[in-house]
C-alpha atoms as a PDB file:
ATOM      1  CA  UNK A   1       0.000   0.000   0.000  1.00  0.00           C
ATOM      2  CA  UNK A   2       1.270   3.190  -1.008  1.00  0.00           C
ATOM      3  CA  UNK A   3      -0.745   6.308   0.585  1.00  0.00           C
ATOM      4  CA  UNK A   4       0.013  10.269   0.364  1.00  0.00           C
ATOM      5  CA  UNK A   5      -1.823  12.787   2.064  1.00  0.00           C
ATOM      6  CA  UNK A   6      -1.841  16.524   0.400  1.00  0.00           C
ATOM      7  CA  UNK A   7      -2.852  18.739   2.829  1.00  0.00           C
ATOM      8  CA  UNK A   8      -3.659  23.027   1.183  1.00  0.00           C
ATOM      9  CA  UNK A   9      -4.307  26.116   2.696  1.00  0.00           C
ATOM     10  CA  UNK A  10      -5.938  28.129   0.147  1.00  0.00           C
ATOM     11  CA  UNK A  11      -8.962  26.229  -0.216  1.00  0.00           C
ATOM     12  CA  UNK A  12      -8.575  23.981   2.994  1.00  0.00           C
ATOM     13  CA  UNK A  13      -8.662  21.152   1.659  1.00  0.00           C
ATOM     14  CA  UNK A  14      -7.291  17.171   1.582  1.00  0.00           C
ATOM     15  CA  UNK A  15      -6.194  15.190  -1.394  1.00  0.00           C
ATOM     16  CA  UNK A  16      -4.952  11.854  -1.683  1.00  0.00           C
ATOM     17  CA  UNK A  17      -2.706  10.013  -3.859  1.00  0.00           C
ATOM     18  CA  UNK A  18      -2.941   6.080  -2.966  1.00  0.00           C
ATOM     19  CA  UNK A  19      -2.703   2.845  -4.537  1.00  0.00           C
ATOM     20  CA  UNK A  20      -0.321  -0.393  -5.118  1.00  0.00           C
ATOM     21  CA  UNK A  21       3.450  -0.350  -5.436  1.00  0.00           C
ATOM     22  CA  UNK A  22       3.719  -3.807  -6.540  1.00  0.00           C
ATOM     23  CA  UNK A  23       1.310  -3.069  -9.232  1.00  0.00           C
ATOM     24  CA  UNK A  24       2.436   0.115  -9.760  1.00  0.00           C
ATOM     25  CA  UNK A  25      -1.551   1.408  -9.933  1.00  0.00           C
ATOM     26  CA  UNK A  26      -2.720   3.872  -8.124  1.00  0.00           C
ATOM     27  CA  UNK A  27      -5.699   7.074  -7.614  1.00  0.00           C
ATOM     28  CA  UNK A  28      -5.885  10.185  -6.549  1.00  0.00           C
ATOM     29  CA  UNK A  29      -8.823  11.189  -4.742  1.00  0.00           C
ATOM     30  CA  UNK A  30     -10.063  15.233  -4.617  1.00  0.00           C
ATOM     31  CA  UNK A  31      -7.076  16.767  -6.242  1.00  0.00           C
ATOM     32  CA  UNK A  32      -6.971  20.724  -5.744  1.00  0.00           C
ATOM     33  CA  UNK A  33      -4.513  23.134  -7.314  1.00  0.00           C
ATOM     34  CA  UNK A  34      -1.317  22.636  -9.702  1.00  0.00           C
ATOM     35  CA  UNK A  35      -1.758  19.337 -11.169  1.00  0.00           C
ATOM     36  CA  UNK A  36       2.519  18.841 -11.273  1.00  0.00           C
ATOM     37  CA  UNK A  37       2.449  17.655  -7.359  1.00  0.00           C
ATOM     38  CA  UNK A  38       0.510  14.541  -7.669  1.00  0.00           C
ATOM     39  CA  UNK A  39       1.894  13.597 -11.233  1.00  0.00           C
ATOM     40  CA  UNK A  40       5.498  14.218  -9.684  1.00  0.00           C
ATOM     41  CA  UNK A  41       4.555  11.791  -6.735  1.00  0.00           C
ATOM     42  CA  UNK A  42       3.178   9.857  -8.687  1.00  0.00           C
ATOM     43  CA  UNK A  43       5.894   9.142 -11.079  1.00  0.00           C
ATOM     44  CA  UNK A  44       8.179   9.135  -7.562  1.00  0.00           C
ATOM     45  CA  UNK A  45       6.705   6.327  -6.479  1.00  0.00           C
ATOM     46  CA  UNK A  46       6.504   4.402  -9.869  1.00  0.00           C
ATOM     47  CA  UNK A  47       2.517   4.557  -9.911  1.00  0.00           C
ATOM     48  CA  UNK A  48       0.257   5.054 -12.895  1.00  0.00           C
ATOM     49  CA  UNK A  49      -2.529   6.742 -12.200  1.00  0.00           C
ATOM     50  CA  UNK A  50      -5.819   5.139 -12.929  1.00  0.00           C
ATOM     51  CA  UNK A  51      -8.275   6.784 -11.582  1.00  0.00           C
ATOM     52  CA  UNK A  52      -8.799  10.136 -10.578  1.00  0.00           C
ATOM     53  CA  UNK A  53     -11.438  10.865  -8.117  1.00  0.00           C
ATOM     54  CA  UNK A  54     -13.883  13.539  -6.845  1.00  0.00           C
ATOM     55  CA  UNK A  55     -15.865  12.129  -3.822  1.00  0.00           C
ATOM     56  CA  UNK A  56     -18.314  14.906  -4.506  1.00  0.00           C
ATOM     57  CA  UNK A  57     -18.994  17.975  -7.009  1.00  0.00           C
ATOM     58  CA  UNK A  58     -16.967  20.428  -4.703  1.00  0.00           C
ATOM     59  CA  UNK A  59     -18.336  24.478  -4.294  1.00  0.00           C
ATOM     60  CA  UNK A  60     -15.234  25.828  -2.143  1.00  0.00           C
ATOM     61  CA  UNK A  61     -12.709  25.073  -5.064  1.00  0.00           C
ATOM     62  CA  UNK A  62     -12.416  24.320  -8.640  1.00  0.00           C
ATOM     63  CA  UNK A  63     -11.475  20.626  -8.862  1.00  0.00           C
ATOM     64  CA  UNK A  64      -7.993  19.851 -10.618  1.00  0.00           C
ATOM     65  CA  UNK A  65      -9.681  16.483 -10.759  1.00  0.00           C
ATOM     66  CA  UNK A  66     -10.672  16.353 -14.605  1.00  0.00           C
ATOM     67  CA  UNK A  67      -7.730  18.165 -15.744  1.00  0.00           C
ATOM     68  CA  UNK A  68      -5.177  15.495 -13.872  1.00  0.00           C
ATOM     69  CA  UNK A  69      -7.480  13.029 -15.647  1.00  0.00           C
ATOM     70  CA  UNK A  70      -6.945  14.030 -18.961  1.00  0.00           C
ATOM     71  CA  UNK A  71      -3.127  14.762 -17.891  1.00  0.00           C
ATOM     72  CA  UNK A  72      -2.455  11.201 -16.935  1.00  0.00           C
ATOM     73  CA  UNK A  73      -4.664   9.572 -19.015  1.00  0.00           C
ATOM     74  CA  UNK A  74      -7.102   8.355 -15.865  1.00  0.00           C
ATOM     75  CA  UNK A  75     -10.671   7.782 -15.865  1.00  0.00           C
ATOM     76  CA  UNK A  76     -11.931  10.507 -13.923  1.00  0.00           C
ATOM     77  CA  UNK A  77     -14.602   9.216 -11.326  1.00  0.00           C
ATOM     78  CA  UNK A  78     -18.115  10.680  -9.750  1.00  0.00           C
ATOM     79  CA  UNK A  79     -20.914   9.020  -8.604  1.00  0.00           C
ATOM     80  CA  UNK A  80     -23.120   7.757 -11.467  1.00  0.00           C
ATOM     81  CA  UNK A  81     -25.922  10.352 -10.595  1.00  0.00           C
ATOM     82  CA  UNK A  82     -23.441  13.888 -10.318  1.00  0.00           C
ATOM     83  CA  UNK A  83     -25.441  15.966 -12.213  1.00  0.00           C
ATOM     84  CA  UNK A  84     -22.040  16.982 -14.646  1.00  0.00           C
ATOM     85  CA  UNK A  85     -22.133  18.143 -18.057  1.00  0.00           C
ATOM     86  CA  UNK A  86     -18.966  16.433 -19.674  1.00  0.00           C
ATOM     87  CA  UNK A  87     -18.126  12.780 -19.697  1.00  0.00           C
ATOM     88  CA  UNK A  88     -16.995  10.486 -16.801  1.00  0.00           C
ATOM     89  CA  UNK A  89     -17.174   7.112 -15.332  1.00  0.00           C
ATOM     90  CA  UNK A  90     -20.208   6.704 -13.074  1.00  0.00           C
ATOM     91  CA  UNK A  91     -19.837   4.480  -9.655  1.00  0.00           C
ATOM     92  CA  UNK A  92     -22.724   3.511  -7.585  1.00  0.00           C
ATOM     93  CA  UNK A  93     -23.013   2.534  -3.687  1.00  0.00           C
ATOM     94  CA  UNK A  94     -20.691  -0.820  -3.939  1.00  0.00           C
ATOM     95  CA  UNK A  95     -18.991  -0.540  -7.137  1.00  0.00           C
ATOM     96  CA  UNK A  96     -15.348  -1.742  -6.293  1.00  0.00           C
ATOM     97  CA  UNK A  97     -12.270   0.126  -8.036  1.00  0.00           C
ATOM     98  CA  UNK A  98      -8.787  -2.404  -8.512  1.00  0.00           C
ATOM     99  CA  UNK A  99      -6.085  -0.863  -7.869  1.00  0.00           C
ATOM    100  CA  UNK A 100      -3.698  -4.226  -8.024  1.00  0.00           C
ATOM    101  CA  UNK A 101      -3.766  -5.628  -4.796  1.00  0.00           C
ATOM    102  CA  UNK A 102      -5.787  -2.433  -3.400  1.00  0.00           C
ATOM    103  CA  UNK A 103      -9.184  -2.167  -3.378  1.00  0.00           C
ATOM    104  CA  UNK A 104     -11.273   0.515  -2.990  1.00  0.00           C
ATOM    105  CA  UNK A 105     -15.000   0.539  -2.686  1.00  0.00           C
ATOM    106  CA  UNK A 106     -17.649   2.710  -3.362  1.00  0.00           C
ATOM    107  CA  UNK A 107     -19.855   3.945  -0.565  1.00  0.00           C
ATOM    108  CA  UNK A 108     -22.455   6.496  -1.423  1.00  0.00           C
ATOM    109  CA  UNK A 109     -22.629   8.807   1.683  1.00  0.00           C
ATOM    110  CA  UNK A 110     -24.945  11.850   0.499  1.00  0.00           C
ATOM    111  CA  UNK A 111     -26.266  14.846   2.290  1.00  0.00           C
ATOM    112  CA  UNK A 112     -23.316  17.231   1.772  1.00  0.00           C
ATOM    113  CA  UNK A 113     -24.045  16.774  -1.591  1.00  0.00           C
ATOM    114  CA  UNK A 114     -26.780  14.653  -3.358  1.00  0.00           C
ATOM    115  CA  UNK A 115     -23.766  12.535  -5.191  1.00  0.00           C
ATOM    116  CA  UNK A 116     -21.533  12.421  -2.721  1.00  0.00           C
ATOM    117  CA  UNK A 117     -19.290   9.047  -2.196  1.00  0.00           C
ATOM    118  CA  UNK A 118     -17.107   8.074   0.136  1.00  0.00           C
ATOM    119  CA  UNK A 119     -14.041   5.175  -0.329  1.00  0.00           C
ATOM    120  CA  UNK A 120     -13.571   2.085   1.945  1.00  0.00           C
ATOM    121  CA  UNK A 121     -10.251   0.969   1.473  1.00  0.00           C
ATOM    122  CA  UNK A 122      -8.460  -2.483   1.706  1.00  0.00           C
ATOM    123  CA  UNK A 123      -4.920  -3.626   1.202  1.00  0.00           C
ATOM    124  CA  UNK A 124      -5.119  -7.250   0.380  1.00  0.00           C
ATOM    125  CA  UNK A 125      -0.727  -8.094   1.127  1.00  0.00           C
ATOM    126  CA  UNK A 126      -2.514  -7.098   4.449  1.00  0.00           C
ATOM    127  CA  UNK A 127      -5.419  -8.156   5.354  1.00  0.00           C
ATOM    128  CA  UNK A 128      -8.734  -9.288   3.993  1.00  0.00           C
ATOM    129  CA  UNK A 129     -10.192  -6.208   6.111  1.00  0.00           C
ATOM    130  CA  UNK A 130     -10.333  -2.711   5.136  1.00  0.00           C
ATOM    131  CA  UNK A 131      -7.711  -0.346   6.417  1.00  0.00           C
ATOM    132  CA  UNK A 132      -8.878   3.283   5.399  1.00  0.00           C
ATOM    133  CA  UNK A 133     -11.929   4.961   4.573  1.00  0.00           C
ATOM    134  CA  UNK A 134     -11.775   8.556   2.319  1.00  0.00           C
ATOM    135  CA  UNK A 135     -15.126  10.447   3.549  1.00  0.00           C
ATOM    136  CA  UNK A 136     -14.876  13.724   1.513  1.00  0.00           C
ATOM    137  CA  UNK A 137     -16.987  16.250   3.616  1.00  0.00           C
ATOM    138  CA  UNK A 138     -19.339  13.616   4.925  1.00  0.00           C
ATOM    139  CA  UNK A 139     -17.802  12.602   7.935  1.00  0.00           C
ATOM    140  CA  UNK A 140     -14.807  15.259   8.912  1.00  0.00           C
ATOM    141  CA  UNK A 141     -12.640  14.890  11.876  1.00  0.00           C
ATOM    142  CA  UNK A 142     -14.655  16.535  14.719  1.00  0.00           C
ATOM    143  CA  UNK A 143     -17.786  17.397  13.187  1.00  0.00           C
ATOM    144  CA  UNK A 144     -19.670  16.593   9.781  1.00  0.00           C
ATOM    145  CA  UNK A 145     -20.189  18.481   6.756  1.00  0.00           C
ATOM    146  CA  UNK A 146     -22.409  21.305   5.948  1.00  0.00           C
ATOM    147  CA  UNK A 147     -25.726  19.980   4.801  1.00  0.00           C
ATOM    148  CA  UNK A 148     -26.924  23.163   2.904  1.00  0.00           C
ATOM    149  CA  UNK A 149     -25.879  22.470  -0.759  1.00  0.00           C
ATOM    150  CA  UNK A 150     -28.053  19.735  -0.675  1.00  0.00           C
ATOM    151  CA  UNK A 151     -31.870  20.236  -2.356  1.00  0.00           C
ATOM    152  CA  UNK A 152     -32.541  21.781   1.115  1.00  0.00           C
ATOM    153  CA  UNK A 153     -30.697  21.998   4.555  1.00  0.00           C
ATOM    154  CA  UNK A 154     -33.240  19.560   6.566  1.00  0.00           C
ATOM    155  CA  UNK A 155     -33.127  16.976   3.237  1.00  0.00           C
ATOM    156  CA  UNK A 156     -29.742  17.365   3.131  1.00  0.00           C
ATOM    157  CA  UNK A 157     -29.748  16.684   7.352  1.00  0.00           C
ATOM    158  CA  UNK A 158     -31.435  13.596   6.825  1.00  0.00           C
ATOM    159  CA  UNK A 159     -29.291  12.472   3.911  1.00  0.00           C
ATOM    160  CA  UNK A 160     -26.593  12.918   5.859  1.00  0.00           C
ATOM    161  CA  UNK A 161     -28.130  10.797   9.065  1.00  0.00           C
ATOM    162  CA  UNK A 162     -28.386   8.075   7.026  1.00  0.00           C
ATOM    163  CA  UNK A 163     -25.187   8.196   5.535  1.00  0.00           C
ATOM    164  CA  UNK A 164     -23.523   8.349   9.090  1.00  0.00           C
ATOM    165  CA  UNK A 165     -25.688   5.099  10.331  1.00  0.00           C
ATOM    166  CA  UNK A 166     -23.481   3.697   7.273  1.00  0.00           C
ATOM    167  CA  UNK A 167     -20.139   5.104   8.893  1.00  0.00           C
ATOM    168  CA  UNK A 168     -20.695   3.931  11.910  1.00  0.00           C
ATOM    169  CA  UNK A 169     -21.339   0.277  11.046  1.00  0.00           C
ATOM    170  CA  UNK A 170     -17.686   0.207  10.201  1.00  0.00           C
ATOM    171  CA  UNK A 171     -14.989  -1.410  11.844  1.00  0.00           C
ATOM    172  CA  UNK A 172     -14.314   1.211  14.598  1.00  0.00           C
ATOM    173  CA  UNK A 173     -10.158   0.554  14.127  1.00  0.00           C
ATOM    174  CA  UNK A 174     -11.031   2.071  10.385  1.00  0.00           C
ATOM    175  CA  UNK A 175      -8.822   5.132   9.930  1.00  0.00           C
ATOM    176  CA  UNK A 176     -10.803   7.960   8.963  1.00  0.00           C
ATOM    177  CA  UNK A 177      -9.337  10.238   6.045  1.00  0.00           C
ATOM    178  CA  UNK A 178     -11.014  13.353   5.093  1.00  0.00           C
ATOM    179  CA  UNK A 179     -11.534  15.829   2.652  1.00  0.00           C
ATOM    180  CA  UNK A 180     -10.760  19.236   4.778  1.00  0.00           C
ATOM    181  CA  UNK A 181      -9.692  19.964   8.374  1.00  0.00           C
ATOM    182  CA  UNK A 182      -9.840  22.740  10.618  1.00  0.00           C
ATOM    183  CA  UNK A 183     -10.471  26.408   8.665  1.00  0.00           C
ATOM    184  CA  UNK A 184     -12.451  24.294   5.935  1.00  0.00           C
ATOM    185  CA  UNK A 185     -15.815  26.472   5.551  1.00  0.00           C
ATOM    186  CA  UNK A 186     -17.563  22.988   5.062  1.00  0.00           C
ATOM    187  CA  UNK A 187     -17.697  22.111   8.590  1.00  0.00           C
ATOM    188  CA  UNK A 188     -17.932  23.752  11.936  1.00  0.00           C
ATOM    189  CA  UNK A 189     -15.975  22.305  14.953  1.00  0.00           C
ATOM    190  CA  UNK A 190     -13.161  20.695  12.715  1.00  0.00           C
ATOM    191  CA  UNK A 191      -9.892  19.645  14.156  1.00  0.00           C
ATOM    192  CA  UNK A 192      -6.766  20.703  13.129  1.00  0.00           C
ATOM    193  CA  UNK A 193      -5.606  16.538  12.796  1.00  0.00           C
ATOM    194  CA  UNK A 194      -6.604  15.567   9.674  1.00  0.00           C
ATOM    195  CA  UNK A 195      -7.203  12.105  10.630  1.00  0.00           C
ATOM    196  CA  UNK A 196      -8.521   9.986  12.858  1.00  0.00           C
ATOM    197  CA  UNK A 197     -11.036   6.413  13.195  1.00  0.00           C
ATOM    198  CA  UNK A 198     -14.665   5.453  13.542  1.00  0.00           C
ATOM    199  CA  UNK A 199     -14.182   4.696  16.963  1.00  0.00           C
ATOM    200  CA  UNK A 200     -12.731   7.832  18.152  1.00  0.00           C
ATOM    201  CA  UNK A 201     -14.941   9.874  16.543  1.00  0.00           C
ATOM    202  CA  UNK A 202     -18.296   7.619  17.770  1.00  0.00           C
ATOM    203  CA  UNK A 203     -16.476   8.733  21.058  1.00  0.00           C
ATOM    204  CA  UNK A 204     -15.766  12.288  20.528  1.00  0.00           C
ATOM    205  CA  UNK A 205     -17.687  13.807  17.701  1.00  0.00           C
ATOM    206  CA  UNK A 206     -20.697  15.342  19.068  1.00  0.00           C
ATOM    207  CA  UNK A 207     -22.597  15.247  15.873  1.00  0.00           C
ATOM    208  CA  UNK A 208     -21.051  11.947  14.516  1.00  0.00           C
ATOM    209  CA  UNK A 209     -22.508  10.586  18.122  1.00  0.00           C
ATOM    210  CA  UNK A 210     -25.720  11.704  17.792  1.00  0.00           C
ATOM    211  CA  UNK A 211     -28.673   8.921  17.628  1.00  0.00           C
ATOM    212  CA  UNK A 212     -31.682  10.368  17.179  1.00  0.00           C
ATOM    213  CA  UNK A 213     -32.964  11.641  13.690  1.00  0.00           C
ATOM    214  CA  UNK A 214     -34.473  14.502  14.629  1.00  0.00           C
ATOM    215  CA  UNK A 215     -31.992  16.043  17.120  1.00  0.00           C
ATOM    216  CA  UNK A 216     -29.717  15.332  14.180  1.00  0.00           C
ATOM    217  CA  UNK A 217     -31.826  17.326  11.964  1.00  0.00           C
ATOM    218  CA  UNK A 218     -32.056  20.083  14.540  1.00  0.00           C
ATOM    219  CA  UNK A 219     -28.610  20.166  15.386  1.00  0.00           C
ATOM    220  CA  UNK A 220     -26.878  20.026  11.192  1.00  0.00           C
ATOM    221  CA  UNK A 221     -29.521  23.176  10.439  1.00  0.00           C
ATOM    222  CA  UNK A 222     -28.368  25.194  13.334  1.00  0.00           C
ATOM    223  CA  UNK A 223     -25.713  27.534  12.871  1.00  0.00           C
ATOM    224  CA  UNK A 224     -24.878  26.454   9.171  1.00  0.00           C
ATOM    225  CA  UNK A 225     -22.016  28.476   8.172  1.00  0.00           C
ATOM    226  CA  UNK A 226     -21.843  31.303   5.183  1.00  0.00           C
ATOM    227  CA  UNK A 227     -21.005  29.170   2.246  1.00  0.00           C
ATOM    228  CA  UNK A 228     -17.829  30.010  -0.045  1.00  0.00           C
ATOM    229  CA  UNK A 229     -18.164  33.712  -1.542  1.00  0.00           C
ATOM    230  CA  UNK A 230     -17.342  32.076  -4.699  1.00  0.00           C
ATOM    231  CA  UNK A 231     -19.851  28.070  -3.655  1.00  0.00           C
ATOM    232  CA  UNK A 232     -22.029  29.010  -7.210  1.00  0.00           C
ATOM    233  CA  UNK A 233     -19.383  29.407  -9.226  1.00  0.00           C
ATOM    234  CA  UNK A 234     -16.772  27.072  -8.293  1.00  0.00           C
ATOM    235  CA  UNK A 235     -19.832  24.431  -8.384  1.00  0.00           C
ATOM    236  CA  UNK A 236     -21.147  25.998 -12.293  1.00  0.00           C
ATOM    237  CA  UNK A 237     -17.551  25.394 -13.098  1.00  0.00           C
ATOM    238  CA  UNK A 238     -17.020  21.691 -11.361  1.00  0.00           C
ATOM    239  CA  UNK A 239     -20.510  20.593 -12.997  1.00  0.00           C
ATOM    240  CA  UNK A 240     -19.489  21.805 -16.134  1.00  0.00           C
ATOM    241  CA  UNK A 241     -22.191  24.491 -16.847  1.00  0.00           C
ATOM    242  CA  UNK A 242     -19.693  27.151 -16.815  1.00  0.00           C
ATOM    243  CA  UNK A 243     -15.869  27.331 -17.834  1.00  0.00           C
ATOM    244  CA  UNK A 244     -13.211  28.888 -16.024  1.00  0.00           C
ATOM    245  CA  UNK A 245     -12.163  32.796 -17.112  1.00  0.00           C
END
């Protein structure tokens, strides 16, 4: 297993660059900024990339996503029901990406975003079990993503609830990778680690912990903070609908 965390400032933000050495196949997951880092890693390591992934149709930044894609030749990857206006491959809720002897699989987690996905990942030289799980801006280490650039905030609450339920029937060893950290305007009590496991964060995320659906609800809508000055374009320009100028 080969595994690179990208941590950025301006947006903050998480990207990942993971795969198998021995197979020398790899994906990068929510790529932001100057597309050169991850195909320098890349090619550091000895891994062709072969997929590139967005776990979700972002609003704080412009993806690098599709233009790493085309770069490296990848298949760039969003759930099968993103509402984009250009070509990719569409995954649904256990599709199962081969990365030699990596594996990741597809876990559709929405209420950040209707399409959102999140990755369950397993090194088999390991173990039959899964080691890592990428959750985007689903679940986020000390809180959970905003829920208000779904259809509505309280759909987007409930989305989100049952997405968690999901999370949380994980192994609670998993290691928890996520898409931002603390300063990230997608969440709201977010940690400055920018990592952590199920079970830790059953233990100590106050939101993550929560049970019942409607003090969920109650508690995601409260306090939402100000989206991105720039959420409506960056998402026009990430669904395709506009260009960049």
């Amino acid at each position: 297993m080969i595994l690179r965390q990208f941590l950025h400032c301006e947006p903050v933000a998480a990207s990942y660059l993971f795969g198998c050495g021995g197979k020398a196949s790899g994906a990068v997951v929510d790529p932001v900024g100057d597309i050169a880092s991850y195909l320098e890693a890349a090619e550091a390591l000895g891994l062709r990339i072969l997929y590139v992934i967005d776990t979700h149709l972002h609003a704080d930044h412009v993806s690098s996503a599709r233009a790493l894609a085309a770069t490296s030749g990848a298949e760039y990857i969003l759930h099968a029901d993103a509402a984009a206006k250009f070509p990719f491959k569409g995954v649904h809720d256990g599709d199962v990406l081969e990365l030699g002897n990596v594996l990741a699989k597809v876990l559709h987690t929405p209420g950040h975003t209707p399409e959102h996905i999140s990755l369950v990942v397993t090194d088999r030289t390991r173990a039959a079990e899964p080691w890592f799980v990428l959750t985007g801006h689903t679940l986020m280490i000390g809180d959970l993503g905003r829920t208000e650039l779904a259809s509505s905030a309280e759909d987007g609450a409930r989305a989100l609830f049952r997405s968690i339920q999901r999370l949380k029937a994980l192994p609670d060893y998993l290691e928890v990778l996520p898409g931002a950290y603390s300063g990230s305007v997608c969440g709201r009590k977010l940690s400055g680690k920018p990592s952590s496991s199920i079970g830790f964060e059953k233990r100590h995320n106050t939101a993550f912990g929560i049970v019942d659906e409607e003090e969920f609800v109650q508690v995601m809508t409260a306090e939402i903070p100000p989206p991105p000055p720039e959420a409506a374009r960056n998402r026009a320009i990430n669904t395709g609908l506009t260009v960049p100028a």
